[in-house]
PDB file of N, CA and C in Angstrom:
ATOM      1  N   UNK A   1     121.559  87.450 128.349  1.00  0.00           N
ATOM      2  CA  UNK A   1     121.589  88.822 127.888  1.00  0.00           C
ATOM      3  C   UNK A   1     121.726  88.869 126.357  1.00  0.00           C
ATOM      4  N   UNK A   2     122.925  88.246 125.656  1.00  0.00           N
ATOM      5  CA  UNK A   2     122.714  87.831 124.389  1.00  0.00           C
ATOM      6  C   UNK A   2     121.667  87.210 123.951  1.00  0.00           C
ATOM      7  N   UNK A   3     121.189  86.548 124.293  1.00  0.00           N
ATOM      8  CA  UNK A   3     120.183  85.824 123.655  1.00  0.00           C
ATOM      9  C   UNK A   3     118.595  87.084 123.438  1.00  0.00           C
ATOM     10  N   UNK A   4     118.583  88.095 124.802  1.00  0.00           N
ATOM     11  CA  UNK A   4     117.523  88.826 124.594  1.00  0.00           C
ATOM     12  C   UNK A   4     117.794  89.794 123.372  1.00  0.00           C
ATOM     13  N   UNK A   5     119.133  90.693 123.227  1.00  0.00           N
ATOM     14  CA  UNK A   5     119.228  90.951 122.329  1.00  0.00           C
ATOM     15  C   UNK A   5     118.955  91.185 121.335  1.00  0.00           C
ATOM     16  N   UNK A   6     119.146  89.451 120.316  1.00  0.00           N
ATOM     17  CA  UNK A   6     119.057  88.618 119.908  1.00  0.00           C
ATOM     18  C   UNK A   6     117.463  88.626 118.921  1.00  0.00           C
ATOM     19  N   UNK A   7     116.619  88.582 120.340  1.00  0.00           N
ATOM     20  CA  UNK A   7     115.348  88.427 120.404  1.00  0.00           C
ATOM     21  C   UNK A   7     114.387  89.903 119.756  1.00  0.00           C
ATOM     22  N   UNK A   8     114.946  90.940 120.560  1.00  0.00           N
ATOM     23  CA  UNK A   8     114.891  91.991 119.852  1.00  0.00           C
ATOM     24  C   UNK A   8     115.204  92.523 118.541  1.00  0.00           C
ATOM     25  N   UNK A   9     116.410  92.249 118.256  1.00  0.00           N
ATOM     26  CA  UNK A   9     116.743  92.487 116.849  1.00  0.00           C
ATOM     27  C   UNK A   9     116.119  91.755 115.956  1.00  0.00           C
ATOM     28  N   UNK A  10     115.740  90.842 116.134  1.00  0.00           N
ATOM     29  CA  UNK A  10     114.804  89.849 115.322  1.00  0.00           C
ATOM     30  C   UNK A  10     113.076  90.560 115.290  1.00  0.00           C
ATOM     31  N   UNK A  11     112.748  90.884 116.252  1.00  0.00           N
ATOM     32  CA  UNK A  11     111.274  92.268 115.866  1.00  0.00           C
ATOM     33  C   UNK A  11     111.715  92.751 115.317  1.00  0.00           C
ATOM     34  N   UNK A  12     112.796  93.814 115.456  1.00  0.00           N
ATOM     35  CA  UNK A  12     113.145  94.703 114.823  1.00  0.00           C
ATOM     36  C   UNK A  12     113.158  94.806 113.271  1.00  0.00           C
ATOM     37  N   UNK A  13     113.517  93.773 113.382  1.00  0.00           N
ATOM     38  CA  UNK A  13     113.875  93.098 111.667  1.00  0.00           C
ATOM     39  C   UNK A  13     112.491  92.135 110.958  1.00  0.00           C
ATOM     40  N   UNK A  14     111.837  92.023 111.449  1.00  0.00           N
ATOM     41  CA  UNK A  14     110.703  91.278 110.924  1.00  0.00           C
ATOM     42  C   UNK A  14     109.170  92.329 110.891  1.00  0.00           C
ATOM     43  N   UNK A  15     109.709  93.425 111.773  1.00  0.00           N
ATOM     44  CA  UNK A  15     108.617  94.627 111.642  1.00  0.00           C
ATOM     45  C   UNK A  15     108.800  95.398 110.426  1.00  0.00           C
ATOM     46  N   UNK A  16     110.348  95.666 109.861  1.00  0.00           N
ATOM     47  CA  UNK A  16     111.003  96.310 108.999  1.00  0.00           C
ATOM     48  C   UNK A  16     110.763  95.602 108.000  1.00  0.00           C
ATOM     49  N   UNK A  17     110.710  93.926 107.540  1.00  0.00           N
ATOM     50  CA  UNK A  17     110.214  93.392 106.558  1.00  0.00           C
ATOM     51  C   UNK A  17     108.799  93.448 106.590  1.00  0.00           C
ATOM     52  N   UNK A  18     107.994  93.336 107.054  1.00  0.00           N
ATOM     53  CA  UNK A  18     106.685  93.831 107.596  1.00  0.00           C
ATOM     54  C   UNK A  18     106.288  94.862 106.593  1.00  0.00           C
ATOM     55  N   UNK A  19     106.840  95.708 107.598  1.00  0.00           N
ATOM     56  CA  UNK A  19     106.572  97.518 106.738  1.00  0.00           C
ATOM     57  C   UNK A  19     107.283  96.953 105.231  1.00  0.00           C
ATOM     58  N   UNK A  20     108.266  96.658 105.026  1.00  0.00           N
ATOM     59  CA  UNK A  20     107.908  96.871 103.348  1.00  0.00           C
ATOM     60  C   UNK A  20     107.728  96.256 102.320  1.00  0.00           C
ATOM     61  N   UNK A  21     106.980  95.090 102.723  1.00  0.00           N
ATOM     62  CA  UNK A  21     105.755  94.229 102.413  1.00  0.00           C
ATOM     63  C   UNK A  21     104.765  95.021 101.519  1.00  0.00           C
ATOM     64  N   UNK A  22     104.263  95.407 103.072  1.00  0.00           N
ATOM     65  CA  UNK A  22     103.294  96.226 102.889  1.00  0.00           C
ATOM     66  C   UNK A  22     103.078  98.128 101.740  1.00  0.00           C
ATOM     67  N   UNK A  23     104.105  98.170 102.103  1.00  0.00           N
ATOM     68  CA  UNK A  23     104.516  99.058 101.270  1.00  0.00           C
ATOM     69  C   UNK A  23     104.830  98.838  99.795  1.00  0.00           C
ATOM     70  N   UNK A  24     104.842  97.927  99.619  1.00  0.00           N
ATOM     71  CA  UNK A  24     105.421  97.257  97.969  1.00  0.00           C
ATOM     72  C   UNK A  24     103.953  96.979  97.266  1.00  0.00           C
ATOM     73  N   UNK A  25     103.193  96.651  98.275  1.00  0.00           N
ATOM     74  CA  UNK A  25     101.634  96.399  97.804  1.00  0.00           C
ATOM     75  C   UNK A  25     100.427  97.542  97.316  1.00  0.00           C
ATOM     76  N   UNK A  26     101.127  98.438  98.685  1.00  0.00           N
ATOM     77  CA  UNK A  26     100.571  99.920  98.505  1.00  0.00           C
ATOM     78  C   UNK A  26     100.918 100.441  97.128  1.00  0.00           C
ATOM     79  N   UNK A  27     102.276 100.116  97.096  1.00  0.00           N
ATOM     80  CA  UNK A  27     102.761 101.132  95.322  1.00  0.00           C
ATOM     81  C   UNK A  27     102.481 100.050  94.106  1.00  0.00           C
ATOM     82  N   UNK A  28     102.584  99.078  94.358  1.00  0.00           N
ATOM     83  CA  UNK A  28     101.802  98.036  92.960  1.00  0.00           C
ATOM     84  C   UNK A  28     100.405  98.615  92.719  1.00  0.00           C
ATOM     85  N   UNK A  29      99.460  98.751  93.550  1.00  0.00           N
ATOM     86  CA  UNK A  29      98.393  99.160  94.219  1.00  0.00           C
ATOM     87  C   UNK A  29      98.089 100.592  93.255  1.00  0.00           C
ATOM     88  N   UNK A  30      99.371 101.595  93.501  1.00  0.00           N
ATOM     89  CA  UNK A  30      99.067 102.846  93.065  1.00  0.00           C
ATOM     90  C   UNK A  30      99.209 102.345  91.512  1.00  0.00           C
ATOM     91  N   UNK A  31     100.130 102.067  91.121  1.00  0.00           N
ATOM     92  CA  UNK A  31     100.365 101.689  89.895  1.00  0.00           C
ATOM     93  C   UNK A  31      99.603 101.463  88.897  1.00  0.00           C
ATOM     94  N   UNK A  32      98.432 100.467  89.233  1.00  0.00           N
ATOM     95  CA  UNK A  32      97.636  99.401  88.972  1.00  0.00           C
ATOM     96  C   UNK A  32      96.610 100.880  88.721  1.00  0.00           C
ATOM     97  N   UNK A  33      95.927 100.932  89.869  1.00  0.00           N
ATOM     98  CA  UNK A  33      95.266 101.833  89.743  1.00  0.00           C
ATOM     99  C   UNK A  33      95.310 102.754  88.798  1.00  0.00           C
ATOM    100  N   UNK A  34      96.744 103.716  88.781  1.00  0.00           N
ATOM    101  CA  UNK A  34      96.840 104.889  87.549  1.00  0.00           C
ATOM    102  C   UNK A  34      97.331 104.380  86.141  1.00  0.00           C
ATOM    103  N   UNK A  35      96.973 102.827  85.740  1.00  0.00           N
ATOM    104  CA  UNK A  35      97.566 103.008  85.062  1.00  0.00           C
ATOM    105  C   UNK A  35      96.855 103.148  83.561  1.00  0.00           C
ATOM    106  N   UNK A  36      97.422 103.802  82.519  1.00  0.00           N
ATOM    107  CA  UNK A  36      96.300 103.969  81.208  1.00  0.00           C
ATOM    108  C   UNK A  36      95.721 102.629  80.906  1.00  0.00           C
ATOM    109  N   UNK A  37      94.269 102.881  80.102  1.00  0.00           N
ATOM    110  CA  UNK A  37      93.535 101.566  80.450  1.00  0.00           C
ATOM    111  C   UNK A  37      93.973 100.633  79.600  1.00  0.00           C
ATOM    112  N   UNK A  38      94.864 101.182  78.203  1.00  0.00           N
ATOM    113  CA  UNK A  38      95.125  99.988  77.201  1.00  0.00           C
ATOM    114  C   UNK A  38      96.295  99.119  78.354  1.00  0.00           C
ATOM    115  N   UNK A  39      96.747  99.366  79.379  1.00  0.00           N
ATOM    116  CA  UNK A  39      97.683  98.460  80.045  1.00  0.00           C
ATOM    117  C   UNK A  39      96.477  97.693  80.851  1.00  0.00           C
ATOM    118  N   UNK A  40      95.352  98.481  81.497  1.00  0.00           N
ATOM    119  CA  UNK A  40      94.789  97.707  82.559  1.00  0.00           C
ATOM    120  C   UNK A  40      93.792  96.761  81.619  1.00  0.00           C
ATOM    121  N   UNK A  41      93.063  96.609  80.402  1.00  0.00           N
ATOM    122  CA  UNK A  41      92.915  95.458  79.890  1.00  0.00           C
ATOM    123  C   UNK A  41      94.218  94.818  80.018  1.00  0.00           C
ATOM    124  N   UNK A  42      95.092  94.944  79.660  1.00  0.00           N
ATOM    125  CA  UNK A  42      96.421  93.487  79.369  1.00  0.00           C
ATOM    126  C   UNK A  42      96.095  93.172  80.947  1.00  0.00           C
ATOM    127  N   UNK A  43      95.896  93.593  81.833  1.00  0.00           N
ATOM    128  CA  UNK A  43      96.273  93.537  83.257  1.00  0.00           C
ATOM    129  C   UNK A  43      95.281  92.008  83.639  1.00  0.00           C
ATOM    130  N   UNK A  44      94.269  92.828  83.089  1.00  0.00           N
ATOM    131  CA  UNK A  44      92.682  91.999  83.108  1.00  0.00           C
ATOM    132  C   UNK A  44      92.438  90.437  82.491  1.00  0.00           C
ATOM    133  N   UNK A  45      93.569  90.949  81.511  1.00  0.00           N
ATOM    134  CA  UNK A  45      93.681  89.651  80.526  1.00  0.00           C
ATOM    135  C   UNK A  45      94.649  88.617  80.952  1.00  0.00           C
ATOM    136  N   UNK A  46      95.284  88.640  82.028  1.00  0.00           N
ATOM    137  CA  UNK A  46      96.183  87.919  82.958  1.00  0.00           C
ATOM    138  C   UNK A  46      97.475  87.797  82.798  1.00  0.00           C
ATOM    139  N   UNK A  47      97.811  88.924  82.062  1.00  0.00           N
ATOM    140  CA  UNK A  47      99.559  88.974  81.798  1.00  0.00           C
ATOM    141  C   UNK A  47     100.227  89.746  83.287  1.00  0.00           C
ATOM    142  N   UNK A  48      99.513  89.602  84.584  1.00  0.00           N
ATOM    143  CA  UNK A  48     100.523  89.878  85.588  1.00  0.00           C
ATOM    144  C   UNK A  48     101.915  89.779  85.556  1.00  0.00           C
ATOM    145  N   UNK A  49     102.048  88.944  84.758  1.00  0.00           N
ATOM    146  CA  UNK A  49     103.680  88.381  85.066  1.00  0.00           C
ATOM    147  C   UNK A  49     104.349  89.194  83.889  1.00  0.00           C
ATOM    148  N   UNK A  50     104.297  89.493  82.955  1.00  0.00           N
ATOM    149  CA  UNK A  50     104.309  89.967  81.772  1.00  0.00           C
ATOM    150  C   UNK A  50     104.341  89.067  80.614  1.00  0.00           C
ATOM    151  N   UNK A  51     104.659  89.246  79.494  1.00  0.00           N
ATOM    152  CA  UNK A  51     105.428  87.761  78.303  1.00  0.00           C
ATOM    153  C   UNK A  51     106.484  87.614  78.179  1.00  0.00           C
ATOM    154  N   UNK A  52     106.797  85.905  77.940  1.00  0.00           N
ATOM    155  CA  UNK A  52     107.470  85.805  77.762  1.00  0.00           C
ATOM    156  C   UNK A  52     108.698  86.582  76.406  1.00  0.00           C
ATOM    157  N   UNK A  53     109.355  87.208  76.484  1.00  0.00           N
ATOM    158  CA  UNK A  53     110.030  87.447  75.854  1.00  0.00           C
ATOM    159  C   UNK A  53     111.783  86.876  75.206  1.00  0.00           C
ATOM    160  N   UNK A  54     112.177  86.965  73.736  1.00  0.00           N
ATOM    161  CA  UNK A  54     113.572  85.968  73.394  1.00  0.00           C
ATOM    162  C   UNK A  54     113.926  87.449  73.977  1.00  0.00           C
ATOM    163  N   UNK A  55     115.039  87.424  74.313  1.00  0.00           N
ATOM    164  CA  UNK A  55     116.016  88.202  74.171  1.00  0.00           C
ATOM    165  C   UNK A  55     117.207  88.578  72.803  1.00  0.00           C
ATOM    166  N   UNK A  56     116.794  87.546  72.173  1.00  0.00           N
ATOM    167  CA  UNK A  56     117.902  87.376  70.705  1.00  0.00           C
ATOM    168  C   UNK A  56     117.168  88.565  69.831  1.00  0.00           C
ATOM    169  N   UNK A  57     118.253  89.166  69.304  1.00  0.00           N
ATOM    170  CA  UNK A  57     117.382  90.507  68.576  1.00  0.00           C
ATOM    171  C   UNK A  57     116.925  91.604  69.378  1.00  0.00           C
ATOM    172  N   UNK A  58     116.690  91.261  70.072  1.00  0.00           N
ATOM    173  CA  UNK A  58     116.339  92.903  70.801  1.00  0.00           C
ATOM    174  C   UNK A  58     117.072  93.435  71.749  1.00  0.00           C
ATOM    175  N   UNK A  59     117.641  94.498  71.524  1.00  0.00           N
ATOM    176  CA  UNK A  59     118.396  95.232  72.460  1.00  0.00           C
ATOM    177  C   UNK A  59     118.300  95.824  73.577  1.00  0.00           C
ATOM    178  N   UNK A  60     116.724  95.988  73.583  1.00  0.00           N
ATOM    179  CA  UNK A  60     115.637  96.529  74.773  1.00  0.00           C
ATOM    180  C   UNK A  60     115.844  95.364  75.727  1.00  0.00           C
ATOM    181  N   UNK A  61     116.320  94.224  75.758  1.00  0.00           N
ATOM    182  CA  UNK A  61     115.626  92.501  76.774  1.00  0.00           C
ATOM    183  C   UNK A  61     117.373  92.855  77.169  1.00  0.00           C
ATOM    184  N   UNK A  62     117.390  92.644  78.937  1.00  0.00           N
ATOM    185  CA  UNK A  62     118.345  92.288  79.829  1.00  0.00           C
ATOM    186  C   UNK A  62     118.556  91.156  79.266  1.00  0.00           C
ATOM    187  N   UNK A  63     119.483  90.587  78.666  1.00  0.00           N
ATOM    188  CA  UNK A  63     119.589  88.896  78.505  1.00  0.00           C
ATOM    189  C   UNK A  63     120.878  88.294  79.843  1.00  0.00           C
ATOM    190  N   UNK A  64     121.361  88.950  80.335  1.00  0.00           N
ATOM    191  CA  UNK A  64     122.665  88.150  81.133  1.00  0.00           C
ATOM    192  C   UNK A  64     122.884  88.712  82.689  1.00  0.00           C
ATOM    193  N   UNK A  65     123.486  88.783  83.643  1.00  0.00           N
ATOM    194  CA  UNK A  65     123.698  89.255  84.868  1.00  0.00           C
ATOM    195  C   UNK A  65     124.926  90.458  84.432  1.00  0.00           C
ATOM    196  N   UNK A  66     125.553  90.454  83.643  1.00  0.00           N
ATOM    197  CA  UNK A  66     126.495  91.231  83.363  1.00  0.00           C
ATOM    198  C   UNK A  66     125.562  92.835  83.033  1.00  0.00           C
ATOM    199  N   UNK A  67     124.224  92.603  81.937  1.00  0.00           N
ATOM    200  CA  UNK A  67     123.804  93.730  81.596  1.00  0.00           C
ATOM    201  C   UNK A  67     122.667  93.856  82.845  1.00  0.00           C
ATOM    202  N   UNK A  68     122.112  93.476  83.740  1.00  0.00           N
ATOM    203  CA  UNK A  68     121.603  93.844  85.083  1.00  0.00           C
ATOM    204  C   UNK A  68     121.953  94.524  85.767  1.00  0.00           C
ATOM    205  N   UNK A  69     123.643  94.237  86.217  1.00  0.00           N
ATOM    206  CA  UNK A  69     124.525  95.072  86.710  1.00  0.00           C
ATOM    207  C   UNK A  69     124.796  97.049  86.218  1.00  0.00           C
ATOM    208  N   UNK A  70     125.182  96.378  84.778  1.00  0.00           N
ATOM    209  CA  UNK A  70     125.234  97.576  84.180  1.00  0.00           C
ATOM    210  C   UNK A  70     123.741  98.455  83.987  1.00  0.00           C
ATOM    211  N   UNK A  71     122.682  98.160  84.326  1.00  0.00           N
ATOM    212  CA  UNK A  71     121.362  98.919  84.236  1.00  0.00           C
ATOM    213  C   UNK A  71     121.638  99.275  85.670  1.00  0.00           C
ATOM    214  N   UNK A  72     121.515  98.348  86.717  1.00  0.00           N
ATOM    215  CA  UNK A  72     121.761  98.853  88.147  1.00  0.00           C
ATOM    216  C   UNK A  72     122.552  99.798  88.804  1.00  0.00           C
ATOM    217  N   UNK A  73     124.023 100.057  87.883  1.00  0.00           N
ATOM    218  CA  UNK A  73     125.024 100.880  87.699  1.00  0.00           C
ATOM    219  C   UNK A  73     124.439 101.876  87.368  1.00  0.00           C
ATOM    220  N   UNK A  74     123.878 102.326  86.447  1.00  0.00           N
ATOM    221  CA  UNK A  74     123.333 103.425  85.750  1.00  0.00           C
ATOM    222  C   UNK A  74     122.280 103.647  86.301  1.00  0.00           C
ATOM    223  N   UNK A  75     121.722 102.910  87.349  1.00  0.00           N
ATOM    224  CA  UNK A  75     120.640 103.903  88.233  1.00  0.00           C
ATOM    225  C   UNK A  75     121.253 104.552  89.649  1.00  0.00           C
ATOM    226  N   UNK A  76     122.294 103.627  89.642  1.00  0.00           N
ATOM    227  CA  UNK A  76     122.727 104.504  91.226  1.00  0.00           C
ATOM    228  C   UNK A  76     123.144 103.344  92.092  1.00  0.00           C
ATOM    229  N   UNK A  77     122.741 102.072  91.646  1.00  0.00           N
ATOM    230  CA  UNK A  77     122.416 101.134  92.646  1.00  0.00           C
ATOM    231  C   UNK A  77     123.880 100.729  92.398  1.00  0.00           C
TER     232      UNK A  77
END
């Protein structure tokens, strides 16, 4: 009986990663699509990942887990 459970909750949970898979692709997707074209050349030009960036000097660059937190804080998360 445990074990069926078990078995179930595990669909359950692999349909739910599933769906938002798929869903993460859909909104990259929208993104991509709307986005102004001076970004979709960079797009074209293979900076998917973005650049590398120092963090030294700029105040704009997350440099540590401490200021992640505190951005994550300040969204809600």
């Amino acid at each position: 009986m445990a074990q069926d459970f078990q078995d179930l909750t595990g669909q359950v949970i692999g349909k739910i990663t599933s769906i938002a898979q798929d869903l993460e692709k859909q909104l990259v997707q929208v993104l991509i699509d709307f986005a102004p074209s001076e970004i979709k050349r960079e797009l074209d030009n293979g900076l998917l990942n973005g650049p590398q960036i120092k963090p030294e000097g700029n105040t704009e660059v997350v440099a540590n887990q401490g200021q992640v937190d505190d951005l994550l804080d300040s969204l809600g998360f």
